[in-house]
Protein backbone atom coordinates (compact mmCIF):
# COMPACT_ATOMS: atom_id res chain seq x y z
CA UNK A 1 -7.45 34.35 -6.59
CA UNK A 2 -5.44 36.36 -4.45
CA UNK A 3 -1.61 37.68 -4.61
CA UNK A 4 1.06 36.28 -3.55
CA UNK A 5 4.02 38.33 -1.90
CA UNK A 6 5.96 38.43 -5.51
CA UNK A 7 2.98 39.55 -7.27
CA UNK A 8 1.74 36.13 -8.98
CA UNK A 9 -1.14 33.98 -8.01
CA UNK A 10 -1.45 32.71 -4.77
CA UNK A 11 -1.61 29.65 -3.96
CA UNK A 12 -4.85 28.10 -2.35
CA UNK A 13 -4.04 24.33 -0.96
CA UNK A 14 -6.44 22.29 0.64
CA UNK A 15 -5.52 22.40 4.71
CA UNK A 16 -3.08 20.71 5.50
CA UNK A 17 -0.74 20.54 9.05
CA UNK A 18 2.18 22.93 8.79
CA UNK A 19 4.33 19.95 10.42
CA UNK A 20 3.65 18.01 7.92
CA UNK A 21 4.27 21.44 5.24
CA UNK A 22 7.81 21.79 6.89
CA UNK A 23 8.53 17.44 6.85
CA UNK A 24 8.36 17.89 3.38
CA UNK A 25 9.89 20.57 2.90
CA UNK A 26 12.76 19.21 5.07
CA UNK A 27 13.19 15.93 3.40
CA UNK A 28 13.15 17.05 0.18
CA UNK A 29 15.13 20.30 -0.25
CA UNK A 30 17.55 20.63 3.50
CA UNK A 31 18.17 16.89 4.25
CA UNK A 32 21.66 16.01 3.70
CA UNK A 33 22.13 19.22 1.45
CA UNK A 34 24.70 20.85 4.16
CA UNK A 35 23.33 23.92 4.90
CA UNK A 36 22.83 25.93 7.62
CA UNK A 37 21.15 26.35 10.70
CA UNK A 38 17.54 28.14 9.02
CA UNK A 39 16.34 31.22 10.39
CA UNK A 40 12.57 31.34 11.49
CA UNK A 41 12.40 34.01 8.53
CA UNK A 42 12.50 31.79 6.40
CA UNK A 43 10.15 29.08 7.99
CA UNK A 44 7.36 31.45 8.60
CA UNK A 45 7.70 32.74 4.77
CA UNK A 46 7.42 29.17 3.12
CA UNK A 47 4.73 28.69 5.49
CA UNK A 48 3.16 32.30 4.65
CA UNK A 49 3.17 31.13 1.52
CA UNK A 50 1.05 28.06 2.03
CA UNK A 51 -1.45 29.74 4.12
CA UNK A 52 -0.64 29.70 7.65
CA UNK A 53 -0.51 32.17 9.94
CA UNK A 54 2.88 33.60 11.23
CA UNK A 55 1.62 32.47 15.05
CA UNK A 56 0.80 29.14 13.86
CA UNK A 57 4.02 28.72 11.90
CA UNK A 58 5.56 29.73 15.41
CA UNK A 59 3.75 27.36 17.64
CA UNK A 60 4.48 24.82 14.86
CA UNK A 61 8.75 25.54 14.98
CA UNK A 62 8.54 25.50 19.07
CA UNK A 63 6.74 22.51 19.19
CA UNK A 64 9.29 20.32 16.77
CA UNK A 65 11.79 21.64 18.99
CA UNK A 66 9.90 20.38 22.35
CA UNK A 67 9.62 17.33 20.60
CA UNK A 68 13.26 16.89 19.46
CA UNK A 69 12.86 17.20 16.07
CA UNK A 70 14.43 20.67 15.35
CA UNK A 71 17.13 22.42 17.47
CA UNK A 72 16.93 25.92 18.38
CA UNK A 73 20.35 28.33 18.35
CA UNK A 74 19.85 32.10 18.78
CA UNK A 75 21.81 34.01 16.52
CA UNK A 76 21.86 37.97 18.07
CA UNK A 77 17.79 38.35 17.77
CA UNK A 78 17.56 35.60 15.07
CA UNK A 79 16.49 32.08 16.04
CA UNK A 80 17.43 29.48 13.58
CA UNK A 81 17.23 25.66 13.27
CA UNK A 82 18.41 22.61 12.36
CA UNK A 83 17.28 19.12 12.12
CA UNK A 84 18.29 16.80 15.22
CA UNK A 85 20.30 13.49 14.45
CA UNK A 86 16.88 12.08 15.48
CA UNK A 87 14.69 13.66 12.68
CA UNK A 88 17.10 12.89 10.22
CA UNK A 89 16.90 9.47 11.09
CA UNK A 90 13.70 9.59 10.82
CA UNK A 91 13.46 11.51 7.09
CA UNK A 92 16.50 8.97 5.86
CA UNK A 93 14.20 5.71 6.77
CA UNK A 94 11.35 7.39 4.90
CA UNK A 95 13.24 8.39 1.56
CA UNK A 96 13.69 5.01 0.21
CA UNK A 97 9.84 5.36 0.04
CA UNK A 98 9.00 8.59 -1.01
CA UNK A 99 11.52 8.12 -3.67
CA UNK A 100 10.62 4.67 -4.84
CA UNK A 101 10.02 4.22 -8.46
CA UNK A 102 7.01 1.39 -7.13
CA UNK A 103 5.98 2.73 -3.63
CA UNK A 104 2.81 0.58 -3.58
CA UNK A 105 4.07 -2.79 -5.35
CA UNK A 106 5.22 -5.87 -2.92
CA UNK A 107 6.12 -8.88 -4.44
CA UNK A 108 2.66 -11.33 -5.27
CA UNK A 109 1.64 -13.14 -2.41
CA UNK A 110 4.45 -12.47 0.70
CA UNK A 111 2.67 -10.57 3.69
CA UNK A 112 3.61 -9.84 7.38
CA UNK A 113 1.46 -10.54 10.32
CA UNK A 114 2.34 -8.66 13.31
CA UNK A 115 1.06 -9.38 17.22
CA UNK A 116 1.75 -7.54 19.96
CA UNK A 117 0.58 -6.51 23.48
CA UNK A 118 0.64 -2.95 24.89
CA UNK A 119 1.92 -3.20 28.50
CA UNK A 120 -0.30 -0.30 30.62
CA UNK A 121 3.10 0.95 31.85
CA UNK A 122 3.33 2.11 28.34
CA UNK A 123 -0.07 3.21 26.81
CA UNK A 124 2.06 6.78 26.17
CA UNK A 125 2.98 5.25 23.31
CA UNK A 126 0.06 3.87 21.72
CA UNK A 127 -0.05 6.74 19.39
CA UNK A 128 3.57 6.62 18.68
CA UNK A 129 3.72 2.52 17.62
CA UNK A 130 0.33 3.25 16.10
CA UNK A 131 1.89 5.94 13.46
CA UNK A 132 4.89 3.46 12.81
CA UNK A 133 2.72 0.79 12.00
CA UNK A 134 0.69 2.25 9.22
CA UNK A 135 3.99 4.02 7.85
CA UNK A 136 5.09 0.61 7.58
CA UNK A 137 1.94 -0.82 5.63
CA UNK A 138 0.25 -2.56 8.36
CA UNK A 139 -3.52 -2.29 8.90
CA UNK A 140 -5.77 -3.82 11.60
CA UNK A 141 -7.56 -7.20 11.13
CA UNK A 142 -8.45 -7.94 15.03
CA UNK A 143 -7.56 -6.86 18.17
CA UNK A 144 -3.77 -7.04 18.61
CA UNK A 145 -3.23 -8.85 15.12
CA UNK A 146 -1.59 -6.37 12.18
CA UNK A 147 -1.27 -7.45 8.80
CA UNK A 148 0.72 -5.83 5.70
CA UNK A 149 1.57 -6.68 2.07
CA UNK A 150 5.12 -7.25 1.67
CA UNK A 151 8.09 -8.34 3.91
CA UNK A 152 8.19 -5.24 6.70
CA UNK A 153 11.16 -5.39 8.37
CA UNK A 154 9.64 -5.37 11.90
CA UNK A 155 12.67 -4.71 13.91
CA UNK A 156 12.72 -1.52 12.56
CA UNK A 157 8.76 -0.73 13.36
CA UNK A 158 10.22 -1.14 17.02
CA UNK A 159 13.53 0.57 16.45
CA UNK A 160 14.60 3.11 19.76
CA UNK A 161 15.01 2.48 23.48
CA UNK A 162 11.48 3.60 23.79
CA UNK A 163 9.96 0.90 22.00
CA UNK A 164 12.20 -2.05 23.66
CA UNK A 165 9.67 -3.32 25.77
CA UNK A 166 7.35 -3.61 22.91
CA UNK A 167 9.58 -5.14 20.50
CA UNK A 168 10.23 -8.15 23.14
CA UNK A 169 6.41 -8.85 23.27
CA UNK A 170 6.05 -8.71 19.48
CA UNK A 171 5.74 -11.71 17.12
CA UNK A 172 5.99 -11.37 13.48
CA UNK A 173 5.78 -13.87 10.80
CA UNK A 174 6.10 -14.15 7.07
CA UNK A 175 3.35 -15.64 5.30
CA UNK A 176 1.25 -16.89 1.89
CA UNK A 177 -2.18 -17.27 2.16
CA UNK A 178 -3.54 -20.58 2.78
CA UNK A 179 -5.34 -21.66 -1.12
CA UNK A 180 -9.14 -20.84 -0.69
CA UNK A 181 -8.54 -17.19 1.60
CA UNK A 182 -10.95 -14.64 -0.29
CA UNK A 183 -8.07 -11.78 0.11
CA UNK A 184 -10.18 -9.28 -1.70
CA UNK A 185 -11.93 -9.68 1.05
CA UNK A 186 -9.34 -10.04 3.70
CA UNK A 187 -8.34 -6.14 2.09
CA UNK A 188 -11.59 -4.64 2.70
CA UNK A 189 -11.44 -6.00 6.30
CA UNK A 190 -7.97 -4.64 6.56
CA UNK A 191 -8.41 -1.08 5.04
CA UNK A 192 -10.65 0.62 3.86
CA UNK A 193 -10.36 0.16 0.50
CA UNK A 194 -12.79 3.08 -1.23
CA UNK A 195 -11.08 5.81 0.67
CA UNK A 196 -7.47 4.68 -0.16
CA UNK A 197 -9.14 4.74 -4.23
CA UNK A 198 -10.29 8.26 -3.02
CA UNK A 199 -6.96 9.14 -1.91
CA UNK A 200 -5.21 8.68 -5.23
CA UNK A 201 -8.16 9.96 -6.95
CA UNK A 202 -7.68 13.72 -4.93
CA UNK A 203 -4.46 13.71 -4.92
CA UNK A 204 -4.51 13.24 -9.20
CA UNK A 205 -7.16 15.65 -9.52
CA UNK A 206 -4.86 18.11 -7.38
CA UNK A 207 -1.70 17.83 -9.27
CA UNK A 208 -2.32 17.32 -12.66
CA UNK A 209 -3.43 20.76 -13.13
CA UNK A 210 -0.06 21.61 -12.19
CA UNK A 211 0.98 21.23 -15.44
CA UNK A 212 -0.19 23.95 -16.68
CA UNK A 213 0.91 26.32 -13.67
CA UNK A 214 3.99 28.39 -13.39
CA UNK A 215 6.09 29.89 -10.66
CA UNK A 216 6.12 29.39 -7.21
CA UNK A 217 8.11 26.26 -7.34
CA UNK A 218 8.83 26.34 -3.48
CA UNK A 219 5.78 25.89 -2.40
CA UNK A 220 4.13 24.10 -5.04
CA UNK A 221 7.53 21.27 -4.16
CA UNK A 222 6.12 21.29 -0.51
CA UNK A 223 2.62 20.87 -0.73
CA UNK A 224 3.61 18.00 -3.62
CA UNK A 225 5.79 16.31 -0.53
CA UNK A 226 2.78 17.09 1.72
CA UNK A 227 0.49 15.20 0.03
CA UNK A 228 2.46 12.38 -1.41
CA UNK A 229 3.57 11.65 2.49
CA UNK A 230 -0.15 11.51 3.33
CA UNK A 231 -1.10 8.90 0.03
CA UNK A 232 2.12 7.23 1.39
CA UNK A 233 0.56 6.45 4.91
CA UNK A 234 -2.92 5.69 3.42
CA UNK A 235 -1.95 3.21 0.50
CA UNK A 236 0.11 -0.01 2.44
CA UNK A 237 0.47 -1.08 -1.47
CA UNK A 238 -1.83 -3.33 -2.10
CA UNK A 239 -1.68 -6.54 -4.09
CA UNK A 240 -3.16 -5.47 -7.90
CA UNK A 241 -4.63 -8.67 -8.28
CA UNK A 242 -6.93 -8.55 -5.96
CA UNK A 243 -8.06 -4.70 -6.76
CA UNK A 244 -10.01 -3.35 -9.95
CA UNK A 245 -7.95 -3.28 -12.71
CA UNK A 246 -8.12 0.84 -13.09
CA UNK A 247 -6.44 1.50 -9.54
CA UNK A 248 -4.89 4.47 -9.72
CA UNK A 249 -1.82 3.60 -7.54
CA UNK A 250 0.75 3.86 -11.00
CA UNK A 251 -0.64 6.67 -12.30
CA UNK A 252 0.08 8.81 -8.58
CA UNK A 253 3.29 7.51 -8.93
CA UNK A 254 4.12 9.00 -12.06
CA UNK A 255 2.29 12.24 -11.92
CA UNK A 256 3.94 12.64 -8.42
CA UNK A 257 7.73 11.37 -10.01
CA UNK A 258 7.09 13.62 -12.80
CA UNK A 259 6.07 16.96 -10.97
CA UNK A 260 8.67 16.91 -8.57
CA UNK A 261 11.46 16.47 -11.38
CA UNK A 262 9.67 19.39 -13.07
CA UNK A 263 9.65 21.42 -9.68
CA UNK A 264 13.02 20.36 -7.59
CA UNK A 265 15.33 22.43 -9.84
CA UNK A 266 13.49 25.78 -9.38
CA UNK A 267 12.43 24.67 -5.72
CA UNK A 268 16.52 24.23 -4.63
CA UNK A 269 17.19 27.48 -6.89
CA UNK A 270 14.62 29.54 -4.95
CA UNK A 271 15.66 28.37 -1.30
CA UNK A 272 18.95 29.08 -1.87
CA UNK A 273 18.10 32.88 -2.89
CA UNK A 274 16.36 32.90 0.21
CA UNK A 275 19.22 31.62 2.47
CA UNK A 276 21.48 34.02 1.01
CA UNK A 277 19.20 36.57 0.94
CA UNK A 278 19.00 35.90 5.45
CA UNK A 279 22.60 34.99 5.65
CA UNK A 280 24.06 36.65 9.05
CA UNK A 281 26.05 40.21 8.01
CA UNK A 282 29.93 39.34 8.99
């Protein structure tokens, strides 16, 4: 095990994409918490930190920014950012999630069926809708036909001027299954079911040896984030009847709840020292 820049063991996560490394660090610990504009200083030594290269951590910064997620002020030789009204929008919708006490329960027996057609004119955003969709729970059971547990609000799946042609050749419905449907089955058609299990499975056998680990609360907070994001868009949350009884969907939940009430304290504690620390000079 190697050194980190204070001197105590480095930490050695699994890869994982420094956009997603600064969404969680963004949601949890800057959204709404009125700082500052950020210097890049600070960026590229959380991301240090985690593993990734100062020129990646760059190319990662410039590329939110291209994409409208971060905005860019120059400060004498110091660039700094913030968050864009869009992103926040965009970390807002996705707290009531991440924070949920029950991320991956839906009342028994409501789901939402989804069908829509991609007009050519706007196969740009096929990736875009695509990401939305599984955010929102919704996994593919034929060509053009999305189903998800729960009651999805789909207006907002289709939410921005972008999506308005979309949204007007989209047709959702609330449902129950029809008495004799084999939904077990309809899951496993849906998903896929063992690597969701696998999912919860790594990302328990990654944090409960936190427990016994100490310092480095910054990072440790935004790798937590990291990974709970990424169980977030692979588990829809679904039904428990129809799965084994030893899912492991409440026991991520409260290892993940737990950890980041351990680590949020020290976490906000440390990021301030290192805003004040790269405050400008008046």
């Amino acid at each position: 095990m190697t050194a980190g820049r204070d001197g105590s063991p480095a930490l050695r996560p699994r890869p994982r994409a420094p956009q997603r490394l600064l969404f969680s660090f963004l949601g949890a610990l800057v959204l709404d918490r009125g700082y500052p504009p950020i210097s890049s200083r600070v960026f590229l030594h959380l991301l240090g930190d985690l593993g990734v290269a100062e020129a990646a951590g760059r190319a990662t910064l410039a590329r939110m920014t291209r994409r409208g997620l971060l905005t860019r002020v120059r400060e004498g030789r110091t660039a700094r950012f913030s968050l864009t009204p869009w992103a926040e929008e965009l970390l807002r919708e996705a707290r009531p999630r991440v924070d949920s006490p029950a991320p991956f329960t839906h009342p028994d027996g409501q789901w939402t069926l989804l069908s829509y057609s991609m007009p050519e004119s706007r196969r740009d955003l096929r990736h875009q809708i695509r990401a939305r969709l599984v955010w929102a729970g919704f996994g593919g059971l034929r060509d053009g036909l999305w189903i998800a547990p729960g009651r999805v609000d789909i207006a907002a799946v289709f939410q921005g001027p972008e999506f308005a042609e979309l949204a007007e050749l989209a047709d959702g419905f609330y449902s129950v299954p029809v008495e004799g449907t084999d939904v077990a089955r309809l899951l496993h058609r849906a998903w896929d079911v063992d690597a969701i299990r696998a999912e919860h499975e790594s990302f328990i056998a990654t944090w409960k040896p936190d427990r016994a680990v100490s310092g480095r609360p910054l990072s440790r907070l935004t790798l937590l984030g990291a990974d709970w994001l990424q169980l977030l868009r692979t588990d829809p949350g679904l039904p428990a009847e129809h799965l084994p009884d030893d899912w492991p969907a409440a026991a991520s939940t409260a290892l993940y709840r737990e950890r980041f009430a351990a680590l949020e304290p020290a976490a906000t504690e440390r990021l301030r020292e290192l805003l004040e620390a790269d405050a400008p000079r008046r």
